[in-house]
C-alpha atoms as a PDB file:
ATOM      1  CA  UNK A   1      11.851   1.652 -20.125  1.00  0.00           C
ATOM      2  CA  UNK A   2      10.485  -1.412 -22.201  1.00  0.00           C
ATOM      3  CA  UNK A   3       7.884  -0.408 -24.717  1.00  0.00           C
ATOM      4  CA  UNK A   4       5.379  -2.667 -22.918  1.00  0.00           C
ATOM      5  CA  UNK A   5       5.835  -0.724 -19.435  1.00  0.00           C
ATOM      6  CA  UNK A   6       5.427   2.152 -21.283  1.00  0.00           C
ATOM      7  CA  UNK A   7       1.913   1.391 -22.532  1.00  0.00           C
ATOM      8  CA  UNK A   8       1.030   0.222 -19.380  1.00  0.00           C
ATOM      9  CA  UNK A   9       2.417   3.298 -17.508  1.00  0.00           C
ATOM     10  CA  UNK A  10      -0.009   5.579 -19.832  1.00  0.00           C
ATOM     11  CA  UNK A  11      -2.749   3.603 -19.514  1.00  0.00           C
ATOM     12  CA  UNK A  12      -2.622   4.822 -15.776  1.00  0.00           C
ATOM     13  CA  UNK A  13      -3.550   8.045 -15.905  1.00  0.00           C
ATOM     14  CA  UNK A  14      -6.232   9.555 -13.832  1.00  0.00           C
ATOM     15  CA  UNK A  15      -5.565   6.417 -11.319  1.00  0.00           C
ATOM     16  CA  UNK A  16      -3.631   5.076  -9.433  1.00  0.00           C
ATOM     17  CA  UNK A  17      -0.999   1.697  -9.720  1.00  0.00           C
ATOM     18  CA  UNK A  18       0.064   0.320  -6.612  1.00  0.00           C
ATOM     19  CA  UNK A  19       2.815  -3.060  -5.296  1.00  0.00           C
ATOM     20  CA  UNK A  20       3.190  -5.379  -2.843  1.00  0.00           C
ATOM     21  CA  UNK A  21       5.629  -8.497  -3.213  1.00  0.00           C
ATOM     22  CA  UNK A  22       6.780 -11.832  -3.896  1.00  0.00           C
ATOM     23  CA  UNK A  23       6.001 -13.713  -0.483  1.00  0.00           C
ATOM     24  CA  UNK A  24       5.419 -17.526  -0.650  1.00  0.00           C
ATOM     25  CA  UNK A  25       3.737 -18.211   2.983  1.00  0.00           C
ATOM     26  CA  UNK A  26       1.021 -16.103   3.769  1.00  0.00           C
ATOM     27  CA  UNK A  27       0.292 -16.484   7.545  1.00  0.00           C
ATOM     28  CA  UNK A  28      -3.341 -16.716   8.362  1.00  0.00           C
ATOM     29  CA  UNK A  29      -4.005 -16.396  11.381  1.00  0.00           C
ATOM     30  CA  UNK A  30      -7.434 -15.192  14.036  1.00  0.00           C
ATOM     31  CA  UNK A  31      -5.308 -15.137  17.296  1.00  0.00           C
ATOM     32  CA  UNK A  32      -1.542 -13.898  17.666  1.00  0.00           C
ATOM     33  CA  UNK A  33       0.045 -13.369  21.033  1.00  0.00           C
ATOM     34  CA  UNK A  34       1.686 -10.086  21.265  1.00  0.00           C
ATOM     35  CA  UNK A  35       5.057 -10.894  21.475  1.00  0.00           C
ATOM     36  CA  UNK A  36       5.149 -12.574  18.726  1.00  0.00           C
ATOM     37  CA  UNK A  37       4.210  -9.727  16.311  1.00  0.00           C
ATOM     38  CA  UNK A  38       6.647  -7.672  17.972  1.00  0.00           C
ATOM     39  CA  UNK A  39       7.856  -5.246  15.186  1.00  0.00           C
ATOM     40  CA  UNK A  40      11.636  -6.313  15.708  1.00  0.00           C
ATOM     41  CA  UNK A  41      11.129  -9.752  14.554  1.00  0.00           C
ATOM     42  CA  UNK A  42       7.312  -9.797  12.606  1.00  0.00           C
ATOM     43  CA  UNK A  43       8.209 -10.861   8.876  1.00  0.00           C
ATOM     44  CA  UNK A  44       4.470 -12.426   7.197  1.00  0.00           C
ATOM     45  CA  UNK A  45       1.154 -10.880   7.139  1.00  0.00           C
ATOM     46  CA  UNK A  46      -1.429 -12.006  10.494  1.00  0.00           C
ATOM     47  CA  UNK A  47      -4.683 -12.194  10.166  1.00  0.00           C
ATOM     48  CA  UNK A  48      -6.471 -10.452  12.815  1.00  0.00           C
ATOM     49  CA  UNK A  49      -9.920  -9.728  11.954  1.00  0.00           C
ATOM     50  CA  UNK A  50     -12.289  -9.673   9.089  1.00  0.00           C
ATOM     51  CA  UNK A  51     -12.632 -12.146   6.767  1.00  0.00           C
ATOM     52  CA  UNK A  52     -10.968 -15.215   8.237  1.00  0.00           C
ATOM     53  CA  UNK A  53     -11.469 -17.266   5.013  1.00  0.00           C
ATOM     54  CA  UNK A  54     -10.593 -15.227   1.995  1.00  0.00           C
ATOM     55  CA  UNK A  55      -7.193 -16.074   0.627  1.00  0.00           C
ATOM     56  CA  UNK A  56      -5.463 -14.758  -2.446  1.00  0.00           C
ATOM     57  CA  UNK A  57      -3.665 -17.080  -5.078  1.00  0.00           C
ATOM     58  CA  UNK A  58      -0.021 -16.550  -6.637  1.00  0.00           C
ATOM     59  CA  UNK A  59       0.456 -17.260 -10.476  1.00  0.00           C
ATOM     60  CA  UNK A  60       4.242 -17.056 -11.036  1.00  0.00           C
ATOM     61  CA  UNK A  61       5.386 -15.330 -14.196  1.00  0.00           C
ATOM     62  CA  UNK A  62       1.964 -14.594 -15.545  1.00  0.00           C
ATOM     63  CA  UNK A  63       1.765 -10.597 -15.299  1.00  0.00           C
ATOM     64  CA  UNK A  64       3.576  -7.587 -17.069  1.00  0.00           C
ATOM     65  CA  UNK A  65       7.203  -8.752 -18.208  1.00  0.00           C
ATOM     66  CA  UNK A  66       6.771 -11.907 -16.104  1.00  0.00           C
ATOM     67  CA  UNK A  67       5.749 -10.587 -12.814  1.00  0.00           C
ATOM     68  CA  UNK A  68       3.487 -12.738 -10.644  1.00  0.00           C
ATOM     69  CA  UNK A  69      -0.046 -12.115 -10.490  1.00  0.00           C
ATOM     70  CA  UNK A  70      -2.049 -11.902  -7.512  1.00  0.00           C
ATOM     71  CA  UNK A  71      -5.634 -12.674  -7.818  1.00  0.00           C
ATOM     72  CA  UNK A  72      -8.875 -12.770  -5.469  1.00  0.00           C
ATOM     73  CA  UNK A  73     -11.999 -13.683  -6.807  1.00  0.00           C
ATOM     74  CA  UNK A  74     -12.134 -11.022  -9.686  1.00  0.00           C
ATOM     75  CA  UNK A  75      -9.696  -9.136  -7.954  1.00  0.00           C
ATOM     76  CA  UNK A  76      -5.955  -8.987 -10.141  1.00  0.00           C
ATOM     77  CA  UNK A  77      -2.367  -7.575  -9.224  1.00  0.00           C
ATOM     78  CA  UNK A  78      -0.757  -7.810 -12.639  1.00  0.00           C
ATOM     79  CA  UNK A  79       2.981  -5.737 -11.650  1.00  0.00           C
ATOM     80  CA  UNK A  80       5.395  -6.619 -10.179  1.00  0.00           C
ATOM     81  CA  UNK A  81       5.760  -5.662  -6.375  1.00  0.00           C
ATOM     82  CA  UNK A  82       8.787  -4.157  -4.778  1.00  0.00           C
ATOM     83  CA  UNK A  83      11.455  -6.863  -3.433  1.00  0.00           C
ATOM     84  CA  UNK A  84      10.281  -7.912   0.147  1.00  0.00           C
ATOM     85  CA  UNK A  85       6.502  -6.230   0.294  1.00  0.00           C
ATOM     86  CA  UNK A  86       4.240  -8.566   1.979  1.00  0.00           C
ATOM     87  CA  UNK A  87       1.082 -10.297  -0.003  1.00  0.00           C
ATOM     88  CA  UNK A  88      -1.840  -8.160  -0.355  1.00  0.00           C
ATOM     89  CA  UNK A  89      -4.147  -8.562   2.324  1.00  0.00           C
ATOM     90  CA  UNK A  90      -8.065  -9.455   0.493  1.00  0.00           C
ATOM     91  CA  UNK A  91     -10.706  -7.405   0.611  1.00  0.00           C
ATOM     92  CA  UNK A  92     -12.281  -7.380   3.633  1.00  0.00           C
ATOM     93  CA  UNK A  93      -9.701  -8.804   5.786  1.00  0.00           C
ATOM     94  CA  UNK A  94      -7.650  -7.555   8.634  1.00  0.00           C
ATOM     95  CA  UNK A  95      -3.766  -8.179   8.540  1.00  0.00           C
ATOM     96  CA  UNK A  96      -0.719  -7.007  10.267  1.00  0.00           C
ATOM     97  CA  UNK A  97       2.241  -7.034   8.370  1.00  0.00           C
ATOM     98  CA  UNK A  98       5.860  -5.504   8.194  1.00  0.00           C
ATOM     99  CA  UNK A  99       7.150  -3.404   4.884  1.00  0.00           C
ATOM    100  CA  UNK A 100      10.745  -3.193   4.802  1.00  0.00           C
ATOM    101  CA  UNK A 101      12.790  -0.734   3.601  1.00  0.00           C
ATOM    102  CA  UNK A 102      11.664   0.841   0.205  1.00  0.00           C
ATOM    103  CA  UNK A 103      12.891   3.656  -2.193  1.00  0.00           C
ATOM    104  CA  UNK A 104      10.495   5.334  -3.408  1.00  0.00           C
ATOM    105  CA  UNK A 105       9.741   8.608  -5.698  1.00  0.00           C
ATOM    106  CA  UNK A 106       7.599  10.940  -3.624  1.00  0.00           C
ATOM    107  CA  UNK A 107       5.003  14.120  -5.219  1.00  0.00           C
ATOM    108  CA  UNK A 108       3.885  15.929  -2.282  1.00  0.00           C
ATOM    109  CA  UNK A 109       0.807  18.517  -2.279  1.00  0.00           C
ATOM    110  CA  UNK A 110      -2.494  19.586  -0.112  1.00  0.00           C
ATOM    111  CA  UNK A 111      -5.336  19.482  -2.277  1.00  0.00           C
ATOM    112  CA  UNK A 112      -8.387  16.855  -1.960  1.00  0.00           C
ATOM    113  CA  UNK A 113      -6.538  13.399  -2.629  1.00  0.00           C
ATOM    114  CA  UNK A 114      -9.452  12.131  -4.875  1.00  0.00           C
ATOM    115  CA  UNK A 115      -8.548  15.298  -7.324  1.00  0.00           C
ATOM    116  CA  UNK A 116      -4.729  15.129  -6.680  1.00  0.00           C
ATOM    117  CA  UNK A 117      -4.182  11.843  -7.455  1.00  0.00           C
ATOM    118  CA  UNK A 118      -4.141  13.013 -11.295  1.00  0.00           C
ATOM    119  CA  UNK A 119      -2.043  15.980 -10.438  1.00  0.00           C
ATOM    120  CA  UNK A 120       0.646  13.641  -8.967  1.00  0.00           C
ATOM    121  CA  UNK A 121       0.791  10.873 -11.640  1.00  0.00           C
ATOM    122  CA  UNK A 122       2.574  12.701 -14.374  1.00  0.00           C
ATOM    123  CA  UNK A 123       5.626  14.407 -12.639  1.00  0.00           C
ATOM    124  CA  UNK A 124       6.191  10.515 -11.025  1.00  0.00           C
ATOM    125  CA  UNK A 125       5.799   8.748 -14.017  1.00  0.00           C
ATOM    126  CA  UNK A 126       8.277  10.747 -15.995  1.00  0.00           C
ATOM    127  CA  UNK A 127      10.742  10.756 -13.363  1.00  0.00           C
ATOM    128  CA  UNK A 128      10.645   6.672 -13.672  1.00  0.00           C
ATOM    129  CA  UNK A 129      10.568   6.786 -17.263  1.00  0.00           C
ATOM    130  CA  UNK A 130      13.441   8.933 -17.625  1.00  0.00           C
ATOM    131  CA  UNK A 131      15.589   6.554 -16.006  1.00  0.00           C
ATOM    132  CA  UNK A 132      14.313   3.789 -17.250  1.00  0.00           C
ATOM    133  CA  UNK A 133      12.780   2.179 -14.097  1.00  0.00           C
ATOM    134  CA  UNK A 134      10.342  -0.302 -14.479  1.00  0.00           C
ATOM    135  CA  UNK A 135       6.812   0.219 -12.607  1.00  0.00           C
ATOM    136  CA  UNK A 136       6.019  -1.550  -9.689  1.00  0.00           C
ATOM    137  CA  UNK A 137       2.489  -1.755  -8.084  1.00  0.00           C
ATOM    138  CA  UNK A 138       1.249  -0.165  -5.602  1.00  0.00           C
ATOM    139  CA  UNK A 139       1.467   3.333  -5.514  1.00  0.00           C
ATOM    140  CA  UNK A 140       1.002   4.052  -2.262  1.00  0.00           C
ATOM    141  CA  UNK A 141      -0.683   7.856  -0.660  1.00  0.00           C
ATOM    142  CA  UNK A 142       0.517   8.855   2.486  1.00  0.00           C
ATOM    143  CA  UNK A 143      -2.027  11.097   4.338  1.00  0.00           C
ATOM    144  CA  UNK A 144      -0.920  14.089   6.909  1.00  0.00           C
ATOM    145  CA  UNK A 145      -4.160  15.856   6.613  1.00  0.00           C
ATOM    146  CA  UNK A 146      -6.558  14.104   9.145  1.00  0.00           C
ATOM    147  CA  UNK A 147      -9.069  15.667  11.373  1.00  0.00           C
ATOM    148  CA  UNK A 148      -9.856  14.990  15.313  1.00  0.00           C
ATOM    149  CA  UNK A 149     -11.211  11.826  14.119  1.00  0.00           C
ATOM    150  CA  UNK A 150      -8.372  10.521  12.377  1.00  0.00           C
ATOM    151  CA  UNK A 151     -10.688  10.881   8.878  1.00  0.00           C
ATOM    152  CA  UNK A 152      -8.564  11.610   5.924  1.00  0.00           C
ATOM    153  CA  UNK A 153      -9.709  14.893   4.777  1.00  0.00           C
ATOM    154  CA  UNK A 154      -7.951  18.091   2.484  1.00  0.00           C
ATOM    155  CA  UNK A 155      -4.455  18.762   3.620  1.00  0.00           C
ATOM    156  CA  UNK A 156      -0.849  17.556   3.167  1.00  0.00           C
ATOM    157  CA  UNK A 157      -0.552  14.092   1.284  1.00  0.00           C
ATOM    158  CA  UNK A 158       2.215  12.570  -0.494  1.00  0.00           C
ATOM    159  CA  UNK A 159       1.830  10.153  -3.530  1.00  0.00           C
ATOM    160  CA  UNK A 160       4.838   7.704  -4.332  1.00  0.00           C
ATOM    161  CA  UNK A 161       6.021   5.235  -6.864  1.00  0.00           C
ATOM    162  CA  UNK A 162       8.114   2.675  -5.420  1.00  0.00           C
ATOM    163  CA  UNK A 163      11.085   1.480  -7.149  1.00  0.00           C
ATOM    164  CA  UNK A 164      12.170  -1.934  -7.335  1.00  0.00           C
ATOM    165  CA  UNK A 165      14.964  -2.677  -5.513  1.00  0.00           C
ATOM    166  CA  UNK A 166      15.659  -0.427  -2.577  1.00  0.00           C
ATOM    167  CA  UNK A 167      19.504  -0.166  -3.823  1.00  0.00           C
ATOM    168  CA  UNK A 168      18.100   1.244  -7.442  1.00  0.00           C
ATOM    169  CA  UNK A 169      19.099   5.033  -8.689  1.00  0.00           C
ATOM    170  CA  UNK A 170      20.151   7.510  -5.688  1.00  0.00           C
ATOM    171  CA  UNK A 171      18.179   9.877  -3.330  1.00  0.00           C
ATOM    172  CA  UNK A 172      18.146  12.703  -5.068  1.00  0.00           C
ATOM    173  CA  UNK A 173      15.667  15.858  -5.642  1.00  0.00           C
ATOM    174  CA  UNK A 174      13.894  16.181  -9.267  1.00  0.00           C
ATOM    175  CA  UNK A 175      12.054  18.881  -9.855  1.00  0.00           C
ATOM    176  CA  UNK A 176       9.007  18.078  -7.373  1.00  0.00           C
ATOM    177  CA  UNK A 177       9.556  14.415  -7.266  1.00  0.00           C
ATOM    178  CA  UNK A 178      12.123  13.609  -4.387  1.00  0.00           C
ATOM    179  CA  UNK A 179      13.521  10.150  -4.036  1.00  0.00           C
ATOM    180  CA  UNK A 180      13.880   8.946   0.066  1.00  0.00           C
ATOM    181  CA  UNK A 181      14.320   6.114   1.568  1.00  0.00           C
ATOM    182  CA  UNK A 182      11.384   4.726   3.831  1.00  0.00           C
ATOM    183  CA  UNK A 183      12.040   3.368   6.979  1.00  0.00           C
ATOM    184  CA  UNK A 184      11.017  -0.644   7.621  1.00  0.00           C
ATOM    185  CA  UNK A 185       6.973  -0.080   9.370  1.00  0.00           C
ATOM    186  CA  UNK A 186       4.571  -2.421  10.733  1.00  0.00           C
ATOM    187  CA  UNK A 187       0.990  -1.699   9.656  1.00  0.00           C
ATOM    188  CA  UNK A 188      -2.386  -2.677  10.278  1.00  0.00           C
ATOM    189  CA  UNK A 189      -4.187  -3.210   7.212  1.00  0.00           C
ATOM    190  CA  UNK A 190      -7.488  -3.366   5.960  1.00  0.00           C
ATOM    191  CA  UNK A 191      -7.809  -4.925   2.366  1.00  0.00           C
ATOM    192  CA  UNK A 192     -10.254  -2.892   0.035  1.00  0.00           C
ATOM    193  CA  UNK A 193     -12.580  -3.607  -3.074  1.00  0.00           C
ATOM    194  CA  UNK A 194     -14.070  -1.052  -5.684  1.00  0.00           C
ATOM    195  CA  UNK A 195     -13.446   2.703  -6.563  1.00  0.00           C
ATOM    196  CA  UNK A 196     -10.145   4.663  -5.463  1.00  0.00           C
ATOM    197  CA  UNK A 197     -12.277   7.085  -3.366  1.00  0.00           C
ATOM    198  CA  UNK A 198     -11.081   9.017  -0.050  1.00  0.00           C
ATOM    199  CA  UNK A 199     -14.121   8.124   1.314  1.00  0.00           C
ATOM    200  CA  UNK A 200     -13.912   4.413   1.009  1.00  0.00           C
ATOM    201  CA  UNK A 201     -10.796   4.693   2.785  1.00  0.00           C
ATOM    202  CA  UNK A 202     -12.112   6.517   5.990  1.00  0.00           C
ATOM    203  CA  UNK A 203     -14.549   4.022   6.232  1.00  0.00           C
ATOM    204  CA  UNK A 204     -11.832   1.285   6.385  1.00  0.00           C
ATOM    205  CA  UNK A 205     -10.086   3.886   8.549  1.00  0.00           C
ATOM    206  CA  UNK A 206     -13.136   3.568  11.396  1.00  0.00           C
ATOM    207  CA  UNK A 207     -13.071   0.229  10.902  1.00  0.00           C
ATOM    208  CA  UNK A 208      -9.342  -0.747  11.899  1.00  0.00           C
ATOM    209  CA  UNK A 209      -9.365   1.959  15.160  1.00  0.00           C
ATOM    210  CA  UNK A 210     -12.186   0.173  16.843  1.00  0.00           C
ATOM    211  CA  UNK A 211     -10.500  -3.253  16.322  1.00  0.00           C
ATOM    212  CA  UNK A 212      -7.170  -1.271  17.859  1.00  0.00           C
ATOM    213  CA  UNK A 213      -9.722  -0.476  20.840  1.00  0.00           C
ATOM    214  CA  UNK A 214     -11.207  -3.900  21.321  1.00  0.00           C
ATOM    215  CA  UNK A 215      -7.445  -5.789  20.692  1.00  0.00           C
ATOM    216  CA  UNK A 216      -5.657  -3.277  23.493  1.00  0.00           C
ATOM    217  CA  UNK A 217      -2.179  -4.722  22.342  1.00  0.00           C
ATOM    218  CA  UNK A 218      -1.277  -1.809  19.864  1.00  0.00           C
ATOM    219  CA  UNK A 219      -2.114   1.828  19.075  1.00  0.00           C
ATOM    220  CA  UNK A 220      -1.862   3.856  15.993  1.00  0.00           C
ATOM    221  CA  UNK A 221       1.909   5.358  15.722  1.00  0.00           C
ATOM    222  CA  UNK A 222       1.781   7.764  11.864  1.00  0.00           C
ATOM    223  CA  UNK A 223      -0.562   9.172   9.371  1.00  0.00           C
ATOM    224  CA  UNK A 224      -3.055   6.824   7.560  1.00  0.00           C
ATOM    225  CA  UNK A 225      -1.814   5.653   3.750  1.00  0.00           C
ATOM    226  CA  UNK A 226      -3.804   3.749   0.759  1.00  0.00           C
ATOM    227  CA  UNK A 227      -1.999   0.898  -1.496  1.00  0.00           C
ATOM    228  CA  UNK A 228      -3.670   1.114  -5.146  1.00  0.00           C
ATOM    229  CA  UNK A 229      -2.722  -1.800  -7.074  1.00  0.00           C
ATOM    230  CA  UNK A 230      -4.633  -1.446 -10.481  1.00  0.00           C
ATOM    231  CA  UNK A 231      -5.290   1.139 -13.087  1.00  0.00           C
ATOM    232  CA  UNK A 232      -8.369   1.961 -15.213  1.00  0.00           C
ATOM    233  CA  UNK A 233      -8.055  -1.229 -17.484  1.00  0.00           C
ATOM    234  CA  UNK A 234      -9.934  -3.107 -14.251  1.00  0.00           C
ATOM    235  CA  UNK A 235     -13.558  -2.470 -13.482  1.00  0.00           C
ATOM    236  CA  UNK A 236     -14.090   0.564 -10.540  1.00  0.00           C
ATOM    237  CA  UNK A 237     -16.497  -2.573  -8.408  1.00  0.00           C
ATOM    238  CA  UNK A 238     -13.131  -4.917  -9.059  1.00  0.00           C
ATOM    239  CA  UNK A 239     -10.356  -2.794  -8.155  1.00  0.00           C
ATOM    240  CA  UNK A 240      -7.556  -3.697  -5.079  1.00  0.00           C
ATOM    241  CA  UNK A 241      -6.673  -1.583  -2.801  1.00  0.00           C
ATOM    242  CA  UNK A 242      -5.951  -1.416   1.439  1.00  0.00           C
ATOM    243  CA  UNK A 243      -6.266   1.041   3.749  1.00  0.00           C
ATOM    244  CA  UNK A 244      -3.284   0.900   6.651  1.00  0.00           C
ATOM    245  CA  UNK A 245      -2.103   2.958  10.244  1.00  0.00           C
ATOM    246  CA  UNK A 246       1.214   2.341  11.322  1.00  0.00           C
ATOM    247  CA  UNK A 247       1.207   0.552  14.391  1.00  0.00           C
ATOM    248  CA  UNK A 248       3.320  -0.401  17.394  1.00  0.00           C
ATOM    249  CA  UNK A 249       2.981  -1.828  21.012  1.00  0.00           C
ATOM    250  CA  UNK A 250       1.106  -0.273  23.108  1.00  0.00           C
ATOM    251  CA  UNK A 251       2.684   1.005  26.651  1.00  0.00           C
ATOM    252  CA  UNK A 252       1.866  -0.736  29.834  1.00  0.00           C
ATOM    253  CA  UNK A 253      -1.150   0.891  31.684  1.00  0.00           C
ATOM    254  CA  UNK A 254      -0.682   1.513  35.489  1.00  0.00           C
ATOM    255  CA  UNK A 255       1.511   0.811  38.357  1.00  0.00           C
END
């Protein structure tokens, strides 16, 4: 690992660093008919709710080891994002998109999230570090503890760093990081702005099930997850995250 990931690796202790990728054509967009966002054949984000207006800008080459950067408003992705993620939806907007296939480094454990997040960091980051992969952004929580509500509360989560490239290293157990292979998902997505809190998230949670009530076309299909994109060198009020619930189609009512 490059001396400059390695300072920015440390620097992200006690938070969390999250990815999404390089994607030229961000599709904006209020209304969608359902077929076309079918999850066989949906490829660029759709705006569905929220903020219609807010946008986010690409500066080629101009974060960590010549990443891009993705900005909005004081908002900054500065790492690279693993090969195919979708934009990051802005804060306060409502997206669906499609993640393809990832590899990723998983820690799994049950305590609160907001406390476990530090926990998690350290076993991931030297896992990364010992083979000398480069950090992506985000990290990304995946959430099995949820109550009747569908509110993330204490129980099973699993914290990942991504790699790169899904064809980078092997799956492999180390230690109490495992490395798997994630499935392709379609997601609906709520982007987020300020502190890493489990709260926040619920709240964004609530949020994207009553638009899945008023839309009708979709229903929630997996556990809740977070995407954290920046560490503790950007302001808590400033920070980039979203909140997302696997989707898919929703079965045919009647007859």
């Amino acid at each position: 690992m490059k001396r400059s990931q390695f300072a920015l690796a440390v620097g992200l202790a006690g938070s969390l660093l999250c990815a999404a990728c390089l994607q030229d054509n961000v599709v904006n967009r209020s209304q969608q008919d359902a077929a076309e966002v079918d999850a066989t054949v949906f490829a660029t984000p759709v705006r569905v709710g929220g903020d219609e207006a807010a946008s986010v800008e690409r500066t080629p080459g101009a974060g960590v080891d010549g990443a891009d950067v993705w900005s909005f408003d004081r908002c900054r992705i500065t790492t690279a994002l693993p090969a195919g993620y979708p934009a990051p939806t802005p804060p306060d907007a409502l997206e669906i998109k499609r993640y393809p296939k990832a590899r990723r480094a998983e820690f799994r454990a049950s305590m609160w999230p907001d406390m476990g997040r530090n926990v998690a960091f350290w076993p991931l980051f030297n896992h990364i570090k010992e083979r000398e992969i480069a950090m992506t952004s985000p990290v990304e929580m995946d959430y099995s503890g949820v109550d009747g509500d569908g509110k993330i509360q204490k129980g099973p989560w699993i914290m990942s760093f991504l790699y790169r490239e899904p064809e980078m290293g092997k799956v492999e157990e180390d230690g109490s990081v495992s490395v798997v292979d994630r499935e392709p998902v379609l997601v609906l997505s709520l982007g987020q702005r300020g502190e890493y809190e489990t709260e926040r998230a619920n709240q964004g949670l609530a949020q994207m099930r009553e638009w899945l009530e008023r839309d009708g076309r979709f229903e929630a299909a997996g556990a809740p997850r977070s995407l954290y994109y920046n560490g503790p060198e950007m302001r808590g009020r400033d920070k980039w995250s979203e909140v997302q619930l696997p989707i898919r189609r929703r079965a045919a009512r009647g007859g």
